[in-house]
Protein backbone atom coordinates (compact mmCIF):
# COMPACT_ATOMS: atom_id res chain seq x y z
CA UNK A 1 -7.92 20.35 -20.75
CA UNK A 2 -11.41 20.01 -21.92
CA UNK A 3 -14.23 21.03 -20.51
CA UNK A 4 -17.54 18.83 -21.36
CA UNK A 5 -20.96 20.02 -19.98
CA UNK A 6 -23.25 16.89 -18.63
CA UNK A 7 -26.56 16.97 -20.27
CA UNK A 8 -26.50 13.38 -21.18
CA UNK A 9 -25.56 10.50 -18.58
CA UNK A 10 -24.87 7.67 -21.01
CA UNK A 11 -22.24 9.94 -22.92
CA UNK A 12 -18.97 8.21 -23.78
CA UNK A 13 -16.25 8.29 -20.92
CA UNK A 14 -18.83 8.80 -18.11
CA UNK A 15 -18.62 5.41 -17.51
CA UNK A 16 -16.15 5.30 -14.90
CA UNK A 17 -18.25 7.66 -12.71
CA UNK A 18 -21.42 5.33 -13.00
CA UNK A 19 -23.24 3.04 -10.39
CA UNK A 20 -20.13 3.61 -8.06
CA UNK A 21 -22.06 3.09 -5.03
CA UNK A 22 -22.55 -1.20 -6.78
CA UNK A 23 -19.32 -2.71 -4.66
CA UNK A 24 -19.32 -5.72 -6.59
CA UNK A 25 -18.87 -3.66 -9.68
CA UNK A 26 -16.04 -1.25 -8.38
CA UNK A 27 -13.98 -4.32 -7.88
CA UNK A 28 -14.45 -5.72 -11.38
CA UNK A 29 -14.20 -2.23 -13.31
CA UNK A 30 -11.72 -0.36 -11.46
CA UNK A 31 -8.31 -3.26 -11.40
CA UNK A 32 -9.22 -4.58 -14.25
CA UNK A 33 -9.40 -1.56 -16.30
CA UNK A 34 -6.31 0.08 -14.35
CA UNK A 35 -7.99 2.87 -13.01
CA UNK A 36 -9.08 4.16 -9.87
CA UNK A 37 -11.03 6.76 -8.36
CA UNK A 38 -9.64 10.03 -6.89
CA UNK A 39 -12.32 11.49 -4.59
CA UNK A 40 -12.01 15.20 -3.32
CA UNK A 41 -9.59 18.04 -5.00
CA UNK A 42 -7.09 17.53 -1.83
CA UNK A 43 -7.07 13.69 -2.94
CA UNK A 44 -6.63 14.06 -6.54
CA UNK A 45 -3.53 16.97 -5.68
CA UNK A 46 -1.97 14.30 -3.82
CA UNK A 47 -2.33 12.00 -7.23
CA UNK A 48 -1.09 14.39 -9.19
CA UNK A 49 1.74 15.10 -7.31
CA UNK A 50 2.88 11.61 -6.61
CA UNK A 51 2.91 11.30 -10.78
CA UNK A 52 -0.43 9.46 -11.05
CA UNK A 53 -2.23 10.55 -14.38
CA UNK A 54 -6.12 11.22 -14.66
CA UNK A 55 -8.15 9.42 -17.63
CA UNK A 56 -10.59 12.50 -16.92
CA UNK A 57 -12.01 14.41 -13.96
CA UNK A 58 -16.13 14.59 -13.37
CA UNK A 59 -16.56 17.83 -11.28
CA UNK A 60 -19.03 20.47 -10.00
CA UNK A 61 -19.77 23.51 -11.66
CA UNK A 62 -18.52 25.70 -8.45
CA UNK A 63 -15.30 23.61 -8.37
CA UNK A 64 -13.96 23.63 -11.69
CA UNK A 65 -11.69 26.59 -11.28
CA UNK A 66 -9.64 24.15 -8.09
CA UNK A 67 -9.52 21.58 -10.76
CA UNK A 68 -8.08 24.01 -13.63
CA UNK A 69 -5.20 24.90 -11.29
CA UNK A 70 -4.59 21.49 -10.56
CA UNK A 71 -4.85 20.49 -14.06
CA UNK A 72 -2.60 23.18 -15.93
CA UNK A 73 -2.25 21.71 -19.71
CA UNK A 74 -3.19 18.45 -19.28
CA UNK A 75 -5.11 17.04 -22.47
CA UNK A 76 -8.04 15.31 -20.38
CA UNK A 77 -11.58 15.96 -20.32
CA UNK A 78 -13.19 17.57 -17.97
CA UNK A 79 -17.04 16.83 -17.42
CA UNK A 80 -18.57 19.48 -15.81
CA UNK A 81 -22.58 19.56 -13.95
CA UNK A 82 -25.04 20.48 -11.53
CA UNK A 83 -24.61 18.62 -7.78
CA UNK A 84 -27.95 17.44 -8.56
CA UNK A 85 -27.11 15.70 -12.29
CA UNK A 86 -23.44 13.95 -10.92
CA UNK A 87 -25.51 12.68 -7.94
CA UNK A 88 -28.08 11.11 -9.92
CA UNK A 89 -25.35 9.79 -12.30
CA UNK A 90 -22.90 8.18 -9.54
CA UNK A 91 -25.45 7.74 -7.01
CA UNK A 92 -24.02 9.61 -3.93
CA UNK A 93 -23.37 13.33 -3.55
CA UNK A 94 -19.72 14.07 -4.59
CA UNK A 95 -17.08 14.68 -1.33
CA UNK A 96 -15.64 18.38 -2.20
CA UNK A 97 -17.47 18.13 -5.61
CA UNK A 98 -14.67 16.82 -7.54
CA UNK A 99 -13.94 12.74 -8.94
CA UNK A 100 -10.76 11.82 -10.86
CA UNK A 101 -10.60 9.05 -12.66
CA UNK A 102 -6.90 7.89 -12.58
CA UNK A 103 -4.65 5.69 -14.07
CA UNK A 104 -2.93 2.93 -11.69
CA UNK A 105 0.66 3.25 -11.89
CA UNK A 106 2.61 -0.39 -11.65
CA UNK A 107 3.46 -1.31 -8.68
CA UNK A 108 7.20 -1.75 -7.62
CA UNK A 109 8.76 -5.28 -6.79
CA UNK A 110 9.29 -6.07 -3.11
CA UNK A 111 12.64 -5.95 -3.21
CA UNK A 112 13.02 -2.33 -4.83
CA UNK A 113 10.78 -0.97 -2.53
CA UNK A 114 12.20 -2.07 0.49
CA UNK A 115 15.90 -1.44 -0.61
CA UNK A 116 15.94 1.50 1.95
CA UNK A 117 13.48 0.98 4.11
CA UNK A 118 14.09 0.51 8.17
CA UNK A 119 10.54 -0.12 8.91
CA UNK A 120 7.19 -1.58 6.66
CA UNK A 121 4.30 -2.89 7.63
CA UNK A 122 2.33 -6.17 5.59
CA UNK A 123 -1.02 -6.22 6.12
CA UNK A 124 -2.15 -9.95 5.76
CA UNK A 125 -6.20 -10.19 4.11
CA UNK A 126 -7.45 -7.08 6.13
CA UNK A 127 -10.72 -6.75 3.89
CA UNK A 128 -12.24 -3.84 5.22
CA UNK A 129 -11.44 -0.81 2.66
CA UNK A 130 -11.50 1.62 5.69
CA UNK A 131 -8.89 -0.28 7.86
CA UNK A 132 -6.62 -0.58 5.17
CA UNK A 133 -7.17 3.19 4.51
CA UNK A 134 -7.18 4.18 8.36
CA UNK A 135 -3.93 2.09 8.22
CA UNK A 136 -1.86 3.97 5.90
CA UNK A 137 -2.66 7.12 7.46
CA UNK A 138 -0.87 5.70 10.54
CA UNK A 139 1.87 4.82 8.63
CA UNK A 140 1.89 8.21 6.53
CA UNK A 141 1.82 10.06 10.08
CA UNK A 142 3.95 8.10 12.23
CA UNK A 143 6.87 7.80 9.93
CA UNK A 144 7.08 3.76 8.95
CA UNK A 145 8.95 3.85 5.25
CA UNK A 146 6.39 1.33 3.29
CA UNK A 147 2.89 -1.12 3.29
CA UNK A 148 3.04 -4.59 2.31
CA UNK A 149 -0.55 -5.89 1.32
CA UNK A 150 -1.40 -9.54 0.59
CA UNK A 151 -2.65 -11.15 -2.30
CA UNK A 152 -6.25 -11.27 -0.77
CA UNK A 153 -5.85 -7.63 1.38
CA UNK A 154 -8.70 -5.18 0.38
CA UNK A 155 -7.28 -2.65 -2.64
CA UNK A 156 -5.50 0.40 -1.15
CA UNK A 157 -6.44 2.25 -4.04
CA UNK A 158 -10.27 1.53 -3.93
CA UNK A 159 -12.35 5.15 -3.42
CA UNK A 160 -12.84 4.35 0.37
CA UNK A 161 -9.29 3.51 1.48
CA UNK A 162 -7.99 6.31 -0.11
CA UNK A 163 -10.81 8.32 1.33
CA UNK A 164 -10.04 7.25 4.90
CA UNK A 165 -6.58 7.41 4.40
CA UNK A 166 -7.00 11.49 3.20
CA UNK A 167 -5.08 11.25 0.17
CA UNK A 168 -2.15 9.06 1.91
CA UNK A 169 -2.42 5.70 0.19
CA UNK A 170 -0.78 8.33 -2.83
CA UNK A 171 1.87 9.39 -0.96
CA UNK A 172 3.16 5.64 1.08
CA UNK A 173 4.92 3.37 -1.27
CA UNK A 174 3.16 -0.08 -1.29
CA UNK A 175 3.06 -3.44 -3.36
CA UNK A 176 1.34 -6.44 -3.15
CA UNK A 177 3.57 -9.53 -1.13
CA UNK A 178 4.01 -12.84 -2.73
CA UNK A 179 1.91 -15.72 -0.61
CA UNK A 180 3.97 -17.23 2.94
CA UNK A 181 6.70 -19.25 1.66
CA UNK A 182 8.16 -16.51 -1.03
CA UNK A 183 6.77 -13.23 1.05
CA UNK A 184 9.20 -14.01 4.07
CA UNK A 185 11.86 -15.55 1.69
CA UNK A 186 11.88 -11.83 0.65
CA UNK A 187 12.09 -9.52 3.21
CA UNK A 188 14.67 -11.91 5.24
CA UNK A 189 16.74 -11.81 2.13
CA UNK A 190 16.54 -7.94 2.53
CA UNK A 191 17.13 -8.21 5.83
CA UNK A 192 14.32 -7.65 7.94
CA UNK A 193 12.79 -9.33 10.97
CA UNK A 194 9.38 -10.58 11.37
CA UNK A 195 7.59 -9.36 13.93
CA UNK A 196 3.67 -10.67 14.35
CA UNK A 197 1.27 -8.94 16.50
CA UNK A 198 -0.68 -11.71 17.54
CA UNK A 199 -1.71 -13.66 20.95
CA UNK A 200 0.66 -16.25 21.57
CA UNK A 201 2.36 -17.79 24.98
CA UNK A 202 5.56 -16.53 23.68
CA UNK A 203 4.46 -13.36 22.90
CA UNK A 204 6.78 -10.33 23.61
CA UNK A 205 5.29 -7.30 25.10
CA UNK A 206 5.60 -4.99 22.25
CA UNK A 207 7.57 -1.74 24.46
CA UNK A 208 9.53 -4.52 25.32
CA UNK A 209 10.37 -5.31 21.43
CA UNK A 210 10.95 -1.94 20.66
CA UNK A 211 13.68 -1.53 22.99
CA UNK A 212 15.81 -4.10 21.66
CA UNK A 213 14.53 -4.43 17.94
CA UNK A 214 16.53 -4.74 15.08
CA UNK A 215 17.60 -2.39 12.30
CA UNK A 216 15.10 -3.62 9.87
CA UNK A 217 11.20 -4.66 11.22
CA UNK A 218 8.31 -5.72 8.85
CA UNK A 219 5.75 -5.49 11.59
CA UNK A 220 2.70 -7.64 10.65
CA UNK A 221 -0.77 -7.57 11.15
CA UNK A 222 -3.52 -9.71 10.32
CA UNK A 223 -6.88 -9.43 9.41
CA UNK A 224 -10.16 -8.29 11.44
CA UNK A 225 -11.87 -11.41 11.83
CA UNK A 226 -9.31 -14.34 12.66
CA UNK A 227 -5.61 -12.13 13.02
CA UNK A 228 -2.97 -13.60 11.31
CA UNK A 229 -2.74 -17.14 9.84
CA UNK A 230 -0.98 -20.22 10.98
CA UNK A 231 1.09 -19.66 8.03
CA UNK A 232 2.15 -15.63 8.85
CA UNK A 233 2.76 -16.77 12.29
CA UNK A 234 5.42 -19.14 11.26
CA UNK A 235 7.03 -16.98 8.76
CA UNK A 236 7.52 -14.73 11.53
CA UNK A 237 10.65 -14.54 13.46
CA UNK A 238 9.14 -13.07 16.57
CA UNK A 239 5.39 -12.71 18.06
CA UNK A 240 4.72 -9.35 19.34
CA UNK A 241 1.65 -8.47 21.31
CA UNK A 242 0.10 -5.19 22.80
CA UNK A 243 -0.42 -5.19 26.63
CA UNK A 244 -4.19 -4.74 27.51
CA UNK A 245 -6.41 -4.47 30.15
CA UNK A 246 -9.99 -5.22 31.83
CA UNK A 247 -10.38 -8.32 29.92
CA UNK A 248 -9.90 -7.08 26.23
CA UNK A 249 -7.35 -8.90 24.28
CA UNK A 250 -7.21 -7.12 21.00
CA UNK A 251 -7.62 -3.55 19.38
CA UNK A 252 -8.85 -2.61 16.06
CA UNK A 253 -6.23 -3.83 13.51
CA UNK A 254 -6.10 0.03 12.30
CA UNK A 255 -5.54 0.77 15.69
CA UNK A 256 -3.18 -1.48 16.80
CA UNK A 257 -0.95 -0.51 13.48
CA UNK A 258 -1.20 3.23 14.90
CA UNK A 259 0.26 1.95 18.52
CA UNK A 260 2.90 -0.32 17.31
CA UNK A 261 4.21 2.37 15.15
CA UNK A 262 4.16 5.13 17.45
CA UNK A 263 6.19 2.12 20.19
CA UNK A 264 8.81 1.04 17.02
CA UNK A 265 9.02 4.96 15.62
CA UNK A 266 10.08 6.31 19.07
CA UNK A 267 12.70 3.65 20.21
C-alpha cells in the first residue's frame, strides 16, 4: 500500500472523502461512480472479507497500523492526517478514524440469488438509509437467507445504512427487484410465497402464518410513510399482519422486519 500524508485537501483522489455530509451529492457521486463508502475499520474488515476492493482508504494517524493489517499488499493509497485536517476535509469527525472508499461489486440476478434461499425479505421504497440499514441487521441476526430492495428503496450501500447495519449490509446477499408485474413473476417462478405485512380485513395474524407457512417466504414490507402499494399488495399471495395493542396499528418498518423474522425463523 501507499501511504500519502494530507497537507493539501484538493489533492487528487481525495475527492471521494469530500463534502460527504452534502446528501444530494452522495447520491450522485457514490452509484454513479461505483463506489461507496466504508466507515469504521470493523466495517471496512467486513468489505474486505466479503471480496469488496478499496479505491483507497483516508485514515487517522493513530489508526493506520489497524488499516495496514487489514490491508496486507494491496496496491492502494493510503491518505493519512490529523483528526482535525480529515474533519475539516469531510466535514464530520471520522467513526473509529478510518474511511474506505470501495468499489461496488455487481449485483447478482434475482434468480441466482435466491436459488437456495428458504426465506428473503423485499423491502418496497423504504427511503430512510437507517431503516434499510437497521433492517439488514435483523436479517443478518435472525437468520433470513437474502434482501430484496426496490427500484426506488434507499441504497443499502450508502455510508449510513451500512453504518446502522454494523458492517452487515457486506455480509447479506441483496439485489435490486424488477418493478410489480416482473418482481413477483420471479420469485413465484422460484417458488416462493408472498407474504405482505400490511392492514387488511383478510389479514392473517402473523404467529398464525408462521405455523403453517410454506417452504419458501419472501416476506414483504413497505415503506415508512404509506406501507406497501396497491400494486405489492396484489402481487402478494397472502397479507400478513402483526397483532397490536392499545390502539397502535403499526411498528417501525425496521422493527416489524425484526418481529416477523424472529415469528418465521422459529417455526
Amino acid at each position: 500500500m501507499r501511504i500519502v500524508r494530507v497537507t493539501d485537501l484538493t489533492a487528487e483522489g481525495l475527492e471521494d472523502y469530500s463534502r460527504l455530509t452534502d446528501v444530494a451529492l452522495r447520491r450522485v457521486s457514490e452509484p454513479a461512480g461505483g463506489l461507496y463508502i466504508a466507515e469504521s475499520t470493523k466495517v471496512i474488515e467486513r468489505a474486505l472479507r466479503a471480496g469488496h476492493e478499496p479505491r483507497s482508504v483516508l485514515v487517522q494517524e493513530e489508526w493506520l497500523g489497524d488499516v495496514e493489517a487489514l490491508l496486507g499488499d494491496r496496491d492502494v493509497p493510503v491518505f493519512v492526517g490529523e483528526s482535525a485536517v480529515l474533519e475539516k476535509l469531510t466535514g464530520y469527525h471520522l467513526h473509529r478514524g478510518a474511511l474506505a472508499s470501495m468499489h461496488r461489486p455487481p449485483l447478482p440476478t434475482v434468480a441466482d440469488l435466491v436459488r437456495d434461499a428458504r426465506l428473503v425479505v423485499v423491502l418496497e421504497d423504504i427511503v430512510d438509509h437507517t431503516n434499510v440499514g437497521a433492517v439488514f441487521r435483523s436479517v443478518a441476526g435472525l437468520g433470513a437467507d437474502a434482501v430484496l430492495v426496490s427500484p426506488r428503496c434507499a441504497d443499502p450501500l450508502y455510508r449510513r445504512s451500512v453504518r446502522v447495519s454494523m458492517g452487515t449490509v457486506l455480509q447479506v446477499p441483496w439485489t435490486r427487484l424488477p418493478e410489480w408485474g416482473e418482481g413477483d413473476r420471479v420469485l413465484h417462478e422460484a417458488g416462493f410465497e408472498l407474504a405482505a405485512l400490511a392492514l387488511a380485513d383478510d389479514a392473517v395474524p402473523l404467529d398464525e402464518y408462521a405455523a403453517s407457512a410454506p417452504e419458501r417466504v419472501a416476506l414483504v414490507l413497505g415503506t415508512e410513510g404509506d406501507g406497501l402499494s396497491r400494486a405489492a399488495i396484489a402481487a402478494a399471495d397472502r397479507v400478513v399482519t402483526i397483532p397490536m395493542l392499545h390502539g397502535v396499528d403499526s411498528l417501525n418498518v425496521a422493527a416489524a422486519s425484526a418481529v416477523a423474522l424472529w415469528a418465521m425463523t422459529r417455526r
